[in-house]
Structures are given as C-alpha cells and as structure tokens.
C-alpha atoms as a PDB file:
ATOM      1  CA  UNK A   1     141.809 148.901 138.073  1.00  0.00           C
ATOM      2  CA  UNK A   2     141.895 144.878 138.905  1.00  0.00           C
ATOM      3  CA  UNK A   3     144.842 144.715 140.782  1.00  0.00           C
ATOM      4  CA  UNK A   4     146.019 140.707 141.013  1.00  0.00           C
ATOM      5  CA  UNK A   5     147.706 141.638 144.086  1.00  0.00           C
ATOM      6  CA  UNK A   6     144.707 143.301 145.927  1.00  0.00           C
ATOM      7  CA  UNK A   7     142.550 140.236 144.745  1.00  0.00           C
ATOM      8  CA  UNK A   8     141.346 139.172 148.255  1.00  0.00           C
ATOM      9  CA  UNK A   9     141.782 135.189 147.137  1.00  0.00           C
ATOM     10  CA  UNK A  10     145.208 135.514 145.543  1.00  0.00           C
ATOM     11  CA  UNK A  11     146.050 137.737 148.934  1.00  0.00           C
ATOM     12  CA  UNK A  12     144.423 134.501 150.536  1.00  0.00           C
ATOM     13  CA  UNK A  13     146.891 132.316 148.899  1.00  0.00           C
ATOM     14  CA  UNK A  14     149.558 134.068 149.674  1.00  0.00           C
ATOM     15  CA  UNK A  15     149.092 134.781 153.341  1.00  0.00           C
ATOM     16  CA  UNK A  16     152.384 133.579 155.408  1.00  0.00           C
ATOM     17  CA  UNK A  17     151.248 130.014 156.738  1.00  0.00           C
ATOM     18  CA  UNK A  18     152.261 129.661 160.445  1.00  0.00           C
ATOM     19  CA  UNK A  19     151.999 126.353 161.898  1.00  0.00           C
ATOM     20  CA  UNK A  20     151.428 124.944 165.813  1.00  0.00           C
ATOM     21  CA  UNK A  21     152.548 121.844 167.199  1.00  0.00           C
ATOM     22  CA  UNK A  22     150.393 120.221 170.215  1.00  0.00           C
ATOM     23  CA  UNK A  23     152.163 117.791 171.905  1.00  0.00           C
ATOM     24  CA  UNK A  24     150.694 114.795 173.455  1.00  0.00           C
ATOM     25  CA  UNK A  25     150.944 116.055 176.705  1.00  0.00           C
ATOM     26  CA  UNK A  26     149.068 119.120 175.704  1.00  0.00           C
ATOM     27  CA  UNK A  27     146.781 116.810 173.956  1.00  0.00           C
ATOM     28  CA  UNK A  28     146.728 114.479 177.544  1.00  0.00           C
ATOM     29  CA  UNK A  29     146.070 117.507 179.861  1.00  0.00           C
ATOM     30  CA  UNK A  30     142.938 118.727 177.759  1.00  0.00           C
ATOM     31  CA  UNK A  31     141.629 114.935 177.911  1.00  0.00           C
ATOM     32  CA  UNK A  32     142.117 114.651 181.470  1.00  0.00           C
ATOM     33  CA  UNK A  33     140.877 117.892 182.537  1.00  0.00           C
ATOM     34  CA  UNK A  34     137.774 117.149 180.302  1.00  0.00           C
ATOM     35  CA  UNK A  35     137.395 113.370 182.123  1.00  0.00           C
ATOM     36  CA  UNK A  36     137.696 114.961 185.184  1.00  0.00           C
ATOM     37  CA  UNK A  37     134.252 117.166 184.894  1.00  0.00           C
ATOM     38  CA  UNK A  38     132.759 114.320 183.020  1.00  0.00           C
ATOM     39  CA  UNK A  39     133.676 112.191 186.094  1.00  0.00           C
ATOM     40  CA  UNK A  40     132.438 115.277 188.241  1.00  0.00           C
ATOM     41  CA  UNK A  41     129.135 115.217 186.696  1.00  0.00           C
ATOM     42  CA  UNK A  42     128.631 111.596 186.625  1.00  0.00           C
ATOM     43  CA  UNK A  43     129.520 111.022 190.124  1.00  0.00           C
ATOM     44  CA  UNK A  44     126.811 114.147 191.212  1.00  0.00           C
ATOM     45  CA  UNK A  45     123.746 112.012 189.198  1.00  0.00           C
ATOM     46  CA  UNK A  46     124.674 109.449 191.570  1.00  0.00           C
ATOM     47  CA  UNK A  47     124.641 111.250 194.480  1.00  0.00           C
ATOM     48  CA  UNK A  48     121.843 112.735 193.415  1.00  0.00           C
ATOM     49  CA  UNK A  49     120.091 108.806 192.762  1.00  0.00           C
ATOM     50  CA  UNK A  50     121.369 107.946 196.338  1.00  0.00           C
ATOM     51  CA  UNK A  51     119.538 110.944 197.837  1.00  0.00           C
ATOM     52  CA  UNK A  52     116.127 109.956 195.866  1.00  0.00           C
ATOM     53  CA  UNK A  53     116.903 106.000 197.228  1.00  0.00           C
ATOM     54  CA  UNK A  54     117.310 107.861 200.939  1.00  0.00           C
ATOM     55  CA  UNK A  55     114.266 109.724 201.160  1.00  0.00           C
ATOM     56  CA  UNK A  56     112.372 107.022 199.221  1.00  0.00           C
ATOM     57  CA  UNK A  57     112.970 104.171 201.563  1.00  0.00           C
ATOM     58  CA  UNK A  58     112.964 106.362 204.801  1.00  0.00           C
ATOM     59  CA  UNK A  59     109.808 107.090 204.045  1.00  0.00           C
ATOM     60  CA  UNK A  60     108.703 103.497 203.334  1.00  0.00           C
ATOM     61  CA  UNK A  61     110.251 102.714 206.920  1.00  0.00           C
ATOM     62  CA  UNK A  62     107.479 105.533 208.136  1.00  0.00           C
ATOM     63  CA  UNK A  63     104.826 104.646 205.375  1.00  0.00           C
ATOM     64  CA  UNK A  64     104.797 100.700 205.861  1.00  0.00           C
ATOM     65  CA  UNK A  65     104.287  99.395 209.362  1.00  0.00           C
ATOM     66  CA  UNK A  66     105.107  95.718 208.217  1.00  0.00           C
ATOM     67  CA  UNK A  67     108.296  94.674 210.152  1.00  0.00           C
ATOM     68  CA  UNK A  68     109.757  93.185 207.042  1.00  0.00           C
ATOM     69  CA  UNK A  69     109.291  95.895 204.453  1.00  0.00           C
ATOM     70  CA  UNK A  70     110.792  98.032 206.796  1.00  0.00           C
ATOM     71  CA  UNK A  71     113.920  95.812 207.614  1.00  0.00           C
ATOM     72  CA  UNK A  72     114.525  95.723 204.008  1.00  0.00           C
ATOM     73  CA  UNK A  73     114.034  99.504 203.554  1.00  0.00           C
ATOM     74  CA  UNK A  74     117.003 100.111 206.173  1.00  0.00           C
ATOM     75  CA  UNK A  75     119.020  97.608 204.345  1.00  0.00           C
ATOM     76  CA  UNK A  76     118.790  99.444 201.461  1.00  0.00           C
ATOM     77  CA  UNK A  77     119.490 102.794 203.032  1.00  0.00           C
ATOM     78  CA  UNK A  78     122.507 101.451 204.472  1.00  0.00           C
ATOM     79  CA  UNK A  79     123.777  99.738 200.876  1.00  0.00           C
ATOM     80  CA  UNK A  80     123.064 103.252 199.451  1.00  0.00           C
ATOM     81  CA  UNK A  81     125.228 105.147 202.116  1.00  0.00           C
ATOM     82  CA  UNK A  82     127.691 102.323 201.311  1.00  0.00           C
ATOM     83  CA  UNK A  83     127.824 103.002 197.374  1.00  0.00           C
ATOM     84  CA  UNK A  84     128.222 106.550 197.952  1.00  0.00           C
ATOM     85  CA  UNK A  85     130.826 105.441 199.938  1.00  0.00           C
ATOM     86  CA  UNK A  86     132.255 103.284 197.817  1.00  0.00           C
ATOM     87  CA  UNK A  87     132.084 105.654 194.699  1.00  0.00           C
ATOM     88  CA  UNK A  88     133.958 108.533 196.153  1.00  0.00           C
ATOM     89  CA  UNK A  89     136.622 105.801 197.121  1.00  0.00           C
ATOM     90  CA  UNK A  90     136.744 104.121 193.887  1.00  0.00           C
ATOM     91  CA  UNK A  91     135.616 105.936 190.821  1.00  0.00           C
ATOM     92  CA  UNK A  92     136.117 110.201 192.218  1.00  0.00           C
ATOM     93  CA  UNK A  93     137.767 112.403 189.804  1.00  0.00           C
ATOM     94  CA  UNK A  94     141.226 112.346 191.128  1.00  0.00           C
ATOM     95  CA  UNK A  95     143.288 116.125 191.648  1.00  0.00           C
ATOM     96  CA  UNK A  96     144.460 117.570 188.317  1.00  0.00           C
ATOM     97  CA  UNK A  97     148.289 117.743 188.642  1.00  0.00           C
ATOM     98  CA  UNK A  98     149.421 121.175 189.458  1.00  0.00           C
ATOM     99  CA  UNK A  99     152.213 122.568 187.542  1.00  0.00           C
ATOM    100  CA  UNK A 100     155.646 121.518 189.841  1.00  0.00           C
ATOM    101  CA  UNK A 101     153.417 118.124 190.387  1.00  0.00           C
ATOM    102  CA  UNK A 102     155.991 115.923 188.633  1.00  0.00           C
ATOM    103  CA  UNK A 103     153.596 114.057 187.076  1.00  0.00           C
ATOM    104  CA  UNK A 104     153.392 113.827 183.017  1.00  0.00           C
ATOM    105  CA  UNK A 105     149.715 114.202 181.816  1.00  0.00           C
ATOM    106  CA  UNK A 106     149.937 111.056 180.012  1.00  0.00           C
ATOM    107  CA  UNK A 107     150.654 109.288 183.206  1.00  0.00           C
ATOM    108  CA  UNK A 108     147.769 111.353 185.292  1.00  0.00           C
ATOM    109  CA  UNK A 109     145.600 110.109 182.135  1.00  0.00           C
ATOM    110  CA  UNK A 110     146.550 106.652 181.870  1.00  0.00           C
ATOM    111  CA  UNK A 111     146.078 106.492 185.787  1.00  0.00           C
ATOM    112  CA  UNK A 112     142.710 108.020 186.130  1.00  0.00           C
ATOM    113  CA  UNK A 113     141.617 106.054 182.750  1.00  0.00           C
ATOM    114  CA  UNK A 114     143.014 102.559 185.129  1.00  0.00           C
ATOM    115  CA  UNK A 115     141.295 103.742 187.903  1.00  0.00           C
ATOM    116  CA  UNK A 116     137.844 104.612 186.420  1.00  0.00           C
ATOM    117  CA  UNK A 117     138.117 100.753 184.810  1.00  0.00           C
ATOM    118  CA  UNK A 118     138.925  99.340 187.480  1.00  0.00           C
ATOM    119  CA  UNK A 119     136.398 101.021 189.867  1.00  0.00           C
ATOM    120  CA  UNK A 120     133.334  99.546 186.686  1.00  0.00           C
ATOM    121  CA  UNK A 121     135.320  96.461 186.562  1.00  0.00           C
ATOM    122  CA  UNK A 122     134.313  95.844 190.365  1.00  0.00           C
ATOM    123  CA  UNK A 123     131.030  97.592 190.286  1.00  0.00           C
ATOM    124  CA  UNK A 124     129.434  94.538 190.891  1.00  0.00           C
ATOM    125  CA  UNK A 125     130.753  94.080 193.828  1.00  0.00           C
ATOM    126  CA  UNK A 126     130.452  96.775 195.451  1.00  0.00           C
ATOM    127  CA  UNK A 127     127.795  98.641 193.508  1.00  0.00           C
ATOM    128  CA  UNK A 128     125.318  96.131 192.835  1.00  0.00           C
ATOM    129  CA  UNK A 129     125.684  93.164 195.345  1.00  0.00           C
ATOM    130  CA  UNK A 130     125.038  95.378 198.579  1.00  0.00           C
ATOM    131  CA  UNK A 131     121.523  95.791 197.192  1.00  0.00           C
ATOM    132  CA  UNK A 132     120.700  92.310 196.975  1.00  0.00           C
ATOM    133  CA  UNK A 133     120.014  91.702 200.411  1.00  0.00           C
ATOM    134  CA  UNK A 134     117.391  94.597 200.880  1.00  0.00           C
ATOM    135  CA  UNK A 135     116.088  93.659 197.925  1.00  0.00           C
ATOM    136  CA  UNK A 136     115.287  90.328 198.753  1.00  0.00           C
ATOM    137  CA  UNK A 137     113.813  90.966 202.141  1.00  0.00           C
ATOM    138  CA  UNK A 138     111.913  94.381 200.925  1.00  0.00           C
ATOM    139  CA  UNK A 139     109.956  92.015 198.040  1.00  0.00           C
ATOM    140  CA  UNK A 140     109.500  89.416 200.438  1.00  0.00           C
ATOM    141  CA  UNK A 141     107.585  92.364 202.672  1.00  0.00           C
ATOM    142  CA  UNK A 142     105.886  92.842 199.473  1.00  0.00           C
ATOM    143  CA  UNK A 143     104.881  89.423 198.309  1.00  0.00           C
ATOM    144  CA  UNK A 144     104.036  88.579 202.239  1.00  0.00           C
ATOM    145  CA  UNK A 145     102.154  91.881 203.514  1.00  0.00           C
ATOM    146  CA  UNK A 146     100.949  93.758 200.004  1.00  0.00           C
ATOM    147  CA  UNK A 147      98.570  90.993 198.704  1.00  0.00           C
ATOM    148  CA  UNK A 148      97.533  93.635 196.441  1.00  0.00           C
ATOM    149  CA  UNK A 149      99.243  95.541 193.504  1.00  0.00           C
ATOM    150  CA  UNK A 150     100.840  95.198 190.182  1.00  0.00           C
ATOM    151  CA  UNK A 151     104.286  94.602 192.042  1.00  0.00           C
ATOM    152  CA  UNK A 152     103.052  92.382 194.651  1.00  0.00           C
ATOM    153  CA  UNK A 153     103.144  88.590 193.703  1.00  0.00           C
ATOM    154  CA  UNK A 154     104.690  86.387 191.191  1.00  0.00           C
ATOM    155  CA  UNK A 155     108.007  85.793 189.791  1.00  0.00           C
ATOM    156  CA  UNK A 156     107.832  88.647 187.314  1.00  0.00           C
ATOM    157  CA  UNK A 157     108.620  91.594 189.598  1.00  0.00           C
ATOM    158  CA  UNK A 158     111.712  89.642 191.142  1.00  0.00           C
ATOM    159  CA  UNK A 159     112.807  88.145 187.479  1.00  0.00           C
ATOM    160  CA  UNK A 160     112.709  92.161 186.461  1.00  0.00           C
ATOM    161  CA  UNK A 161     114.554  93.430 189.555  1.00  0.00           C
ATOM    162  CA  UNK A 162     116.875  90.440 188.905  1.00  0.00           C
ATOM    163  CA  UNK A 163     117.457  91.785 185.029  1.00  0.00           C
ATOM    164  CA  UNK A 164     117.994  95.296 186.374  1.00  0.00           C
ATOM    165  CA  UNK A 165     120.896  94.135 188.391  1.00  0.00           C
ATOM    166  CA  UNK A 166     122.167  91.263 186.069  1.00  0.00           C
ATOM    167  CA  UNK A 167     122.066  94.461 183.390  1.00  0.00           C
ATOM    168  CA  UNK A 168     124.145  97.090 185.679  1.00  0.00           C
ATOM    169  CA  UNK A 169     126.567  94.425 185.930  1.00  0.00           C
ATOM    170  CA  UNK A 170     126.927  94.220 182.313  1.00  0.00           C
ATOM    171  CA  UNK A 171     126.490  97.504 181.512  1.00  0.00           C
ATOM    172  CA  UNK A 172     129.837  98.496 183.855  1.00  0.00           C
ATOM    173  CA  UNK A 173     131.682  95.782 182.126  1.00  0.00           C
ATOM    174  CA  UNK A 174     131.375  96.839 178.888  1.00  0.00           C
ATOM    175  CA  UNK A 175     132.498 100.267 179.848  1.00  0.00           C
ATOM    176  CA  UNK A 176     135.483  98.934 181.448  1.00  0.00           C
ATOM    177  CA  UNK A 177     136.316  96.930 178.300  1.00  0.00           C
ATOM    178  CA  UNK A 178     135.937 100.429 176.650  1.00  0.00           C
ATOM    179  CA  UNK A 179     138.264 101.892 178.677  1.00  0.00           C
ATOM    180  CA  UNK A 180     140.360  99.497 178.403  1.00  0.00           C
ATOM    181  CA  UNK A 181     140.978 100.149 175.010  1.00  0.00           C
ATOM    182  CA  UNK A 182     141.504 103.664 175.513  1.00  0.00           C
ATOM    183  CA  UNK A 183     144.303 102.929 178.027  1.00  0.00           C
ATOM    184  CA  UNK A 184     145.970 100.790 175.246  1.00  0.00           C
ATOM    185  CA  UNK A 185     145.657 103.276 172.849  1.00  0.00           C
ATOM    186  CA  UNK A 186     147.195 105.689 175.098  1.00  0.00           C
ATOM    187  CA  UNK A 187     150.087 103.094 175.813  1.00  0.00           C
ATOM    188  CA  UNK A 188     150.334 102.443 171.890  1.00  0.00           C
ATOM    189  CA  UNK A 189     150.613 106.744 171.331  1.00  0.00           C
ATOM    190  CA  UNK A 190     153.419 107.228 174.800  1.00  0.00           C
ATOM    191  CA  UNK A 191     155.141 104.645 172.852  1.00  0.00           C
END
C-alpha cells in the first residue's frame, strides 16, 4: 500500500542528477549581448533628449527676437548635433561578433566594456564642454533682454546651470571608475 519507492520525495532523491557546465565565454556572450541593448536603449534616451534640445531651441530662435538669445540658441543646436555626433562615434553599441568572427567573447566584452569607459571618461569633453558656450551667451540673452522671470537675473540660475554641468561631469566619471572595475574583474576571471 505505501510503496517507499513510489514515494514522490524518495523518487525525488533519487532522480539521476545531470549537470551543465557554462563556460566563460558562454557566460561573456550573454553579458555582451545584454550590454549591447542596454547600450541600445541608453543611446535612444539620448537621441531622444537631443531631439527635445532641437525643437526647444529652434523654437526659441523663432520665439525670441533678441539677437543674443538667439545666437546662443543656434549654439546650442549645433553642440547638440555635435553630441549626437559624438555619441554614435564614441559610446554606440559595437556589432555582436558573428559566429566565424574570430573574436573570443571575452575579448568583444572587455573591448566594448574599454570603450564604453573610455567614451564617460571623456564625456566632458565632448559631452559637456560644447554646451558651455551657448550656455553662456543664451543666459547672457536672458540676464540682458528678459528683465523679468524667475530665471532671469542673479548668480543663482548660472551657479545651478554651472552644478548641472560640474555634476554630468562627475556623474560620467564615476561610471567609468565602475567600469573600470568590471574590466579588471574580467581580466582577473580570463586569467
């Protein structure tokens, strides 16, 4: 009537065990192909943001006929065109290896994880710094033409657009230190 042998836990127990291996590579090529939408869908937010910084300061150039407010709107439009630039230079998702590509995963991973820090490493540079200028002459439009407003005079809009910047900077650093140490621990695992 109680069978041991039909018990479902002692059938349970003693169930052949079968056991898989996963390989770093394996490991590698499910990291990188998981990096590469994250890098996918990163890079379309800022596409997106460059779109919204577009249309936003074109139509300050037709919104504001002050000569300086719109000289700094078209330097802005032209540092956005050059970020976009920039980030599908620097920080794209590069090609997932195809299968006769040659190329290990670890060393697709370790080079997209180099190129990613690199690209935030720089950001800086060529993210943040080609802002400055329109910026600068866009509050001056501001300050000089828009008497009124809550962002219109005084060292407090300009100390906050300052932070903003001063904050991206530090912001991309940090994540390059923190890829940093994923590309050692990578190194420490091929080794």
């Amino acid at each position: 009537m109680n069978d041991p042998a039909s018990d479902p836990k002692t059938l349970w127990k003693e169930q052949a065990m079968t056991t898989t291996t996963i390989s770093l590579d394996q490991v590698m090529k499910a990291q990188a192909i998981r990096a590469n939408r994250q890098i996918k869908w990163r890079n379309g937010r800022e596409y997106a943001a460059c779109l919204l910084v577009l249309c936003g300061f074109a139509f300050y150039i037709v919104e504001f006929p002050q000569p300086i407010m719109r000289a700094g709107s078209v330097l802005i439009i032209l540092a956005t065109l050059f970020v976009a630039w920039q980030l599908r230079q620097r920080a794209s998702a590069r090609a997932l290896p195809g299968a006769y590509a040659g190329e290990s995963w670890i060393d697709f991973r370790r080079a997209q994880l180099t190129r990613q820090r690199d690209a935030l490493r720089s950001a800086w540079l060529w993210y943040v710094a080609p802002f400055v200028p329109g910026v600068v002459v866009f509050r001056w439009g501001v300050a000089k033409e828009l008497a009124q407003g809550p962002f219109a005079q005084g060292w407090t809009p300009n100390l906050c657009v300052a932070a903003i910047f001063v904050g991206i900077a530090i912001l991309n650093r940090y994540a390059a230190r923190k890829l940093q140490r994923r590309i050692d621990e990578l190194v420490a695992q091929a080794d």
